[in-house]
Protein backbone atom coordinates (compact mmCIF):
# COMPACT_ATOMS: atom_id res chain seq x y z
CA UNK A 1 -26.90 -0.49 0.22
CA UNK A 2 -24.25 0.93 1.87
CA UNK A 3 -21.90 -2.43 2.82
CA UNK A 4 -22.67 -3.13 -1.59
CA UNK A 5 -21.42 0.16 -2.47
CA UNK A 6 -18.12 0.18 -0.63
CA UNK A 7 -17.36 -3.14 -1.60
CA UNK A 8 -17.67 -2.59 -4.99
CA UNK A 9 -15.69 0.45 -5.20
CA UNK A 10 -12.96 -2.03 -2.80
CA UNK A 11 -13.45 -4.61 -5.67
CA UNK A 12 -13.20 -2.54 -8.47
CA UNK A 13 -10.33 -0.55 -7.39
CA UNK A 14 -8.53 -4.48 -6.39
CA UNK A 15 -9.45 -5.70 -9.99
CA UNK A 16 -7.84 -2.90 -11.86
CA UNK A 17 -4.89 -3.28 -10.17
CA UNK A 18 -4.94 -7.07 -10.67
CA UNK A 19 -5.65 -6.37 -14.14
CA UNK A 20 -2.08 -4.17 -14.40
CA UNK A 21 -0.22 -6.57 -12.41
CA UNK A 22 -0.87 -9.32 -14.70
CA UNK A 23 -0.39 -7.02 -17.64
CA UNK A 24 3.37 -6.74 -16.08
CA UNK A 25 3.50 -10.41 -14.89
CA UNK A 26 3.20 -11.79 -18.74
CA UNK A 27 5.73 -9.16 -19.66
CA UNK A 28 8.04 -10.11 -16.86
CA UNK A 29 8.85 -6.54 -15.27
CA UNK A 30 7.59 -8.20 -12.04
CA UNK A 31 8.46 -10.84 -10.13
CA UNK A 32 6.19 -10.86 -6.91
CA UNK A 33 4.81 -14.03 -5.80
CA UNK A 34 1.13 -13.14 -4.08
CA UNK A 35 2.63 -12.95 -0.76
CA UNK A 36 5.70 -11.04 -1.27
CA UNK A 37 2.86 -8.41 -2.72
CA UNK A 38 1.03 -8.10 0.46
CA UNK A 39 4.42 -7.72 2.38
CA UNK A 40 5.89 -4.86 0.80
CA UNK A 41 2.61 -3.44 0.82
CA UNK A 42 1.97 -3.50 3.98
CA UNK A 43 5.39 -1.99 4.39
CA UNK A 44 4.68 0.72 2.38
CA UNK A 45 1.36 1.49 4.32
CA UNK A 46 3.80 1.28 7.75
CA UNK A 47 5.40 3.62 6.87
CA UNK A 48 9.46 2.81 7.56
CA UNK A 49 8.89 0.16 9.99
CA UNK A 50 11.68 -2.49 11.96
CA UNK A 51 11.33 -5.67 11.01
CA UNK A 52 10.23 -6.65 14.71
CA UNK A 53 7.21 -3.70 13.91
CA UNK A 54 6.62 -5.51 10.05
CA UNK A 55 6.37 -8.69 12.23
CA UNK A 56 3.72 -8.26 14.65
CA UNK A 57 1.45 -6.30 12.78
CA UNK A 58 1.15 -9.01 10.08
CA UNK A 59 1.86 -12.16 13.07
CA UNK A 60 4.29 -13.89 12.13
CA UNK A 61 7.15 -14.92 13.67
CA UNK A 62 10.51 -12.93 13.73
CA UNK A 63 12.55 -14.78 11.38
CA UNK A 64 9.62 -15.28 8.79
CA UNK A 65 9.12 -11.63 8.44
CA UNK A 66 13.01 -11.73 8.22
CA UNK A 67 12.57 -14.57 5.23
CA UNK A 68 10.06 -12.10 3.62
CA UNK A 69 11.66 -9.00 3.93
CA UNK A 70 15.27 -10.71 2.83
CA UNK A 71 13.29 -12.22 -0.54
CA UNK A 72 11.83 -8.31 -1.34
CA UNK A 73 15.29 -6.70 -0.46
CA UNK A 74 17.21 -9.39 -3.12
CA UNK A 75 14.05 -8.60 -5.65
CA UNK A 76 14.85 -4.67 -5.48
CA UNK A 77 11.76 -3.59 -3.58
CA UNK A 78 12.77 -2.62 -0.45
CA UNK A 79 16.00 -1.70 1.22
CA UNK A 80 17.05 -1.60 4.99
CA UNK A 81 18.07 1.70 6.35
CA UNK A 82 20.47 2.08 9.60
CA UNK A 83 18.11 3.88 12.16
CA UNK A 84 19.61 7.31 12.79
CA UNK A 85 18.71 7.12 16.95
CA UNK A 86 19.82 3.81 17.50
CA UNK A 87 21.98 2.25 15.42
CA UNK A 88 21.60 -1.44 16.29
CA UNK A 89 18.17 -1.19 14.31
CA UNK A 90 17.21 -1.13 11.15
CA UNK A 91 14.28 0.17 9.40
CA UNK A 92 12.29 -1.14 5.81
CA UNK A 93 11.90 1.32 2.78
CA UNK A 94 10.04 0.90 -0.23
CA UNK A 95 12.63 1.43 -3.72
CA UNK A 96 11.77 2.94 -6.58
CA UNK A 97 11.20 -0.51 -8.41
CA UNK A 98 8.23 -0.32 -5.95
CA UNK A 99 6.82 2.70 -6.18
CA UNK A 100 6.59 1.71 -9.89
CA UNK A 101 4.69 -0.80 -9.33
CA UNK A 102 2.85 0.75 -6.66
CA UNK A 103 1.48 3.53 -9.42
CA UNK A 104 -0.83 0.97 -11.21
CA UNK A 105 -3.02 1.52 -8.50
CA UNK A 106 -2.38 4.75 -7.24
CA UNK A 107 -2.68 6.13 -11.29
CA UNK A 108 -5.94 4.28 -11.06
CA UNK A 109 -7.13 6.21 -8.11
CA UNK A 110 -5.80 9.49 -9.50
CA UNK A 111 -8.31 8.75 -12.60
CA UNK A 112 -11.27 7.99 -10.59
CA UNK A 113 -10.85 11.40 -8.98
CA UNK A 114 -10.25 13.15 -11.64
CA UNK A 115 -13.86 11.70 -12.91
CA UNK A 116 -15.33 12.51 -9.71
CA UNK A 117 -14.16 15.93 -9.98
CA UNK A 118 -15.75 15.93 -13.50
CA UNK A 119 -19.01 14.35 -11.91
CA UNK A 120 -19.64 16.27 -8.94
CA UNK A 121 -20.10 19.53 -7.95
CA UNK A 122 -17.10 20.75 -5.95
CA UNK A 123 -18.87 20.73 -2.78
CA UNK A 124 -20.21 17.36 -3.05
CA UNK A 125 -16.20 15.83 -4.12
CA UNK A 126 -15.26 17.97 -0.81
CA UNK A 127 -17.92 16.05 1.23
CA UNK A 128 -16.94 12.92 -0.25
CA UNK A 129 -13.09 13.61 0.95
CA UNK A 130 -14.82 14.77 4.31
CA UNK A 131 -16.35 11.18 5.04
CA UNK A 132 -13.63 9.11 3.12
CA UNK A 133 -11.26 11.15 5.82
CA UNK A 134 -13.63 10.60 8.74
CA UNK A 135 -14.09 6.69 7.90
CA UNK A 136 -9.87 6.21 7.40
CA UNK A 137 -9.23 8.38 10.64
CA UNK A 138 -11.90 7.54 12.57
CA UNK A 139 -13.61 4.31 11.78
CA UNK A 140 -11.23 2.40 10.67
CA UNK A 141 -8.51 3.73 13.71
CA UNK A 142 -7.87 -0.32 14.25
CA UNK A 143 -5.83 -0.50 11.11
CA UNK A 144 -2.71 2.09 11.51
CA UNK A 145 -0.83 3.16 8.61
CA UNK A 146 1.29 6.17 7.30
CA UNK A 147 -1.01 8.20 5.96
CA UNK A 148 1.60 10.63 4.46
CA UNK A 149 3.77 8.04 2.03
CA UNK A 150 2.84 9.71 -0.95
CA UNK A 151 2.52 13.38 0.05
């Protein structure tokens, strides 16, 4: 009951965004293949990482993340940014053309809370963020990603 219930609400909250993207992918004010969409969002959930961090976590080699993250940077998603400690390394930002895009889902999310909110008594939504918290931090502690990009 459980497994069915999270992986609708994982389903659901895909779809939707599927749903936008292809809303923007007829009117042309995206131009992500499939791929290049996982990349630069797994950078996003990484936080600012090096190519050579970008790299390993999704295993590939060094110069096919390079590839990747050269296609998103000529695109207008991402940028590299000169480390300030050492300068021989650079590190992978999201742009603002992203976080665009990135708000189909996250506006998504933002509605479903607000429902929630509407739904539930306050102390059930704050029980609700309690285990969605515990399963992230704790449960799920094999996936690591920057929790504080949108803060």
């Amino acid at each position: 009951m459980l497994e069915k219930s999270l992986l609708d609400v994982h389903t659901k909250l895909k779809i939707h965004f599927y749903q936008e993207m292809f809303k923007r992918l007829n009117s042309r004010e995206t131009s992500l293949s499939t791929v290049e969409t996982f990349c630069v969002e797994v950078i996003h959930a990484l936080g600012e990482p090096t190519i050579a961090q970008f790299s390993k976590f999704i295993n590939v080699s060094s110069p096919n993340a390079t590839y990747k993250v050269n296609s998103l940077i000529k695109k207008g998603y991402i940028e590299r940014i000169r480390s300030t400690t050492d300068k021989r390394e650079y590190h992978l930002r999201v742009t603002d053309k992203f976080r665009n895009y990135y708000a189909l889902s996250s506006d998504y999310v933002d509605e479903v809370v607000r429902r929630a909110r509407e739904r539930f008594e306050p102390k059930t939504v704050e029980e609700l963020d309690t285990f969605l918290s515990i399963m992230s931090e704790e449960l799920m502690s094999d996936v690591p990603i920057n929790t504080s990009y949108d803060e």
